[in-house]
Protein backbone atom coordinates (compact mmCIF):
# COMPACT_ATOMS: atom_id res chain seq x y z
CA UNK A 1 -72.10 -31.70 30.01
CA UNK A 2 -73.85 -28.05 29.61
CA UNK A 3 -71.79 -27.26 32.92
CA UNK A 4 -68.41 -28.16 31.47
CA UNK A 5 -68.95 -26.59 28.29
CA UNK A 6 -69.70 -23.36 30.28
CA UNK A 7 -66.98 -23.32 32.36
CA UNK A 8 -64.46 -23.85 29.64
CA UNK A 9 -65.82 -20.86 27.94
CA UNK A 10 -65.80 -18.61 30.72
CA UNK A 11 -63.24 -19.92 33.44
CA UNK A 12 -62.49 -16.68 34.87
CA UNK A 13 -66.49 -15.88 35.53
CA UNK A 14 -67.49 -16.43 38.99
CA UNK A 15 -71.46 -16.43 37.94
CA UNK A 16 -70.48 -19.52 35.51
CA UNK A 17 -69.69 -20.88 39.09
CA UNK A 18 -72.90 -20.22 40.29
CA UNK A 19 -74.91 -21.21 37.48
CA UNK A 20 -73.19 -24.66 37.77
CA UNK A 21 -73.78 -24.44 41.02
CA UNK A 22 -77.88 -23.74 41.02
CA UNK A 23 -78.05 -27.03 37.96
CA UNK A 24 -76.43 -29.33 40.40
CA UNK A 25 -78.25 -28.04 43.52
CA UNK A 26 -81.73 -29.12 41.44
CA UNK A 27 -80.43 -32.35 40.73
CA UNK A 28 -79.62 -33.01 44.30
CA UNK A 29 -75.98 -33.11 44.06
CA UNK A 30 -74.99 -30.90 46.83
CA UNK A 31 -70.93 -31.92 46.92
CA UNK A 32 -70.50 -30.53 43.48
CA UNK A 33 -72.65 -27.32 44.03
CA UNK A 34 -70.39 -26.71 46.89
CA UNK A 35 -67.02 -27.64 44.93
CA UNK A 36 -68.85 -25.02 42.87
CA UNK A 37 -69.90 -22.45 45.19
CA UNK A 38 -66.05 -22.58 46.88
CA UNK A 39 -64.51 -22.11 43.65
CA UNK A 40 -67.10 -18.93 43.38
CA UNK A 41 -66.60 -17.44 46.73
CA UNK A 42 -62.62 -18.50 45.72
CA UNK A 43 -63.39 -15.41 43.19
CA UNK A 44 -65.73 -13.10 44.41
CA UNK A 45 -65.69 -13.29 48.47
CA UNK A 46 -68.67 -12.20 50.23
CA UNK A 47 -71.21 -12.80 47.20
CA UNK A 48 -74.47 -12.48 49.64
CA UNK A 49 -75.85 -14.96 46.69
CA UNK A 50 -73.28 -17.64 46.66
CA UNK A 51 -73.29 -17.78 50.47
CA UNK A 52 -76.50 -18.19 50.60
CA UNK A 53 -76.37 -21.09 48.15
CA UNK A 54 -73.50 -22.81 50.29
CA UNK A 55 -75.55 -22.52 53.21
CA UNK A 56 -78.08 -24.22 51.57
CA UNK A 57 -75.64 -26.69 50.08
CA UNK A 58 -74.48 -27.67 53.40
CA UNK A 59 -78.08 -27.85 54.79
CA UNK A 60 -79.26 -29.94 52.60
CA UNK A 61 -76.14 -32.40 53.12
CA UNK A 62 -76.69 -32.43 57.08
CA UNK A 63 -80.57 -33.40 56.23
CA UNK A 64 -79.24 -36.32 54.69
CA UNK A 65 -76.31 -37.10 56.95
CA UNK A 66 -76.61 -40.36 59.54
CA UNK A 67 -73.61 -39.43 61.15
CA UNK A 68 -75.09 -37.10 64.39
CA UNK A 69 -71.46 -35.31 64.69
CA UNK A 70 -71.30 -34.99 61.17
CA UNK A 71 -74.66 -33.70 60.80
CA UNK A 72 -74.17 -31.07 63.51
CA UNK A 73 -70.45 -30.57 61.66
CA UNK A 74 -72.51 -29.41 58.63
CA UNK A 75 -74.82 -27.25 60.25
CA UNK A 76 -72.53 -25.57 62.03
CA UNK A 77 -70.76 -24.85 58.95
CA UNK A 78 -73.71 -23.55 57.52
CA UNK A 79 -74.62 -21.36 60.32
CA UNK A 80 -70.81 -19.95 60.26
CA UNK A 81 -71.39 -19.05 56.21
CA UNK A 82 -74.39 -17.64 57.48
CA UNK A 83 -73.50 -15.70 60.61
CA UNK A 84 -70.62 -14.35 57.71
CA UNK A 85 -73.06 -13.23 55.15
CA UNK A 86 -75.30 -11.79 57.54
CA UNK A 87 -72.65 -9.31 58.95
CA UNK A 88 -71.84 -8.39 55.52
CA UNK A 89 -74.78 -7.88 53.69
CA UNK A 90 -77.86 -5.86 55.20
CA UNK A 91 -80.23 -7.09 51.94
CA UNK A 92 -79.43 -10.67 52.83
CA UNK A 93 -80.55 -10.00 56.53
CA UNK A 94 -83.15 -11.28 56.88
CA UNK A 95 -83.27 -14.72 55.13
CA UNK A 96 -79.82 -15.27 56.90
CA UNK A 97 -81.44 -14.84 59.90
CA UNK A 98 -84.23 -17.04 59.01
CA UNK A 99 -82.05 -19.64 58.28
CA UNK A 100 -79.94 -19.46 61.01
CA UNK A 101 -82.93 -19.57 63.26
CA UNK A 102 -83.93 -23.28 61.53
CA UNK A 103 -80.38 -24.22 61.70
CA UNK A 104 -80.33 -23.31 65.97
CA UNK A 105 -83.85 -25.61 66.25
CA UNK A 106 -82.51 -28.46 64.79
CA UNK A 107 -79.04 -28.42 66.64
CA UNK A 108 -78.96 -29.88 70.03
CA UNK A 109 -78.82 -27.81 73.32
CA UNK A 110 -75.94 -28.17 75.85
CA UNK A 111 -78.19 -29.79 77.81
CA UNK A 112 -79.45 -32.45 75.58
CA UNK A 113 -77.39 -36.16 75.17
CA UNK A 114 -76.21 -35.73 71.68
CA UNK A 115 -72.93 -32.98 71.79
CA UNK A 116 -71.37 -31.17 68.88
CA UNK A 117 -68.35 -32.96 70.49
């Protein structure tokens, strides 16, 4: 309710985005955080922040995912929003490469029996 409210005051404001965004993302509703997040980035490209967030977003929803090929789907994602931010943000650097370097340890190797494929 607090989320709608803010939104119809401030439509245009890509941190109203955000904020909605961060309030769902405690509660554990990473779809509408990322409806969020899009609509953001939709605004502002290349926010280091609200990359970040999507990232996060995304990792979450692969942590919960059954589906191997969707799970790897969604971290690949991730990594991609990553790789993105990283290249345009030196601040965000580091924790983008700290993140990508979870995301690569959980994905499977060419090697292994479960494909990206």
């Amino acid at each position: 309710e607090i989320i709608e409210v803010g939104i119809r005051c401030c439509p245009e404001a890509p941190d109203m985005y955000g904020m909605a965004a961060d309030i769902y993302m405690r509660y554990d509703k990473w779809d509408q955080a990322l409806k969020m997040l899009d609509t953001a980035l939709g605004m502002r490209p290349g926010v280091e922040k609200f990359m970040i967030s999507a990232a996060t977003c995304l990792m979450k929803m692969a942590t919960n995912e059954k589906n191997v090929k969707e799970r790897n789907r969604l971290l690949l994602e991730a990594k991609n929003v990553l790789l993105t931010c990283k290249s345009t943000s030196l601040q965000a650097l580091p924790q983008c490469t700290d993140m990508i370097y979870k995301i690569n340890s959980t994905l499977p190797t060419p090697n292994e029996a479960t494909t990206l494929s």
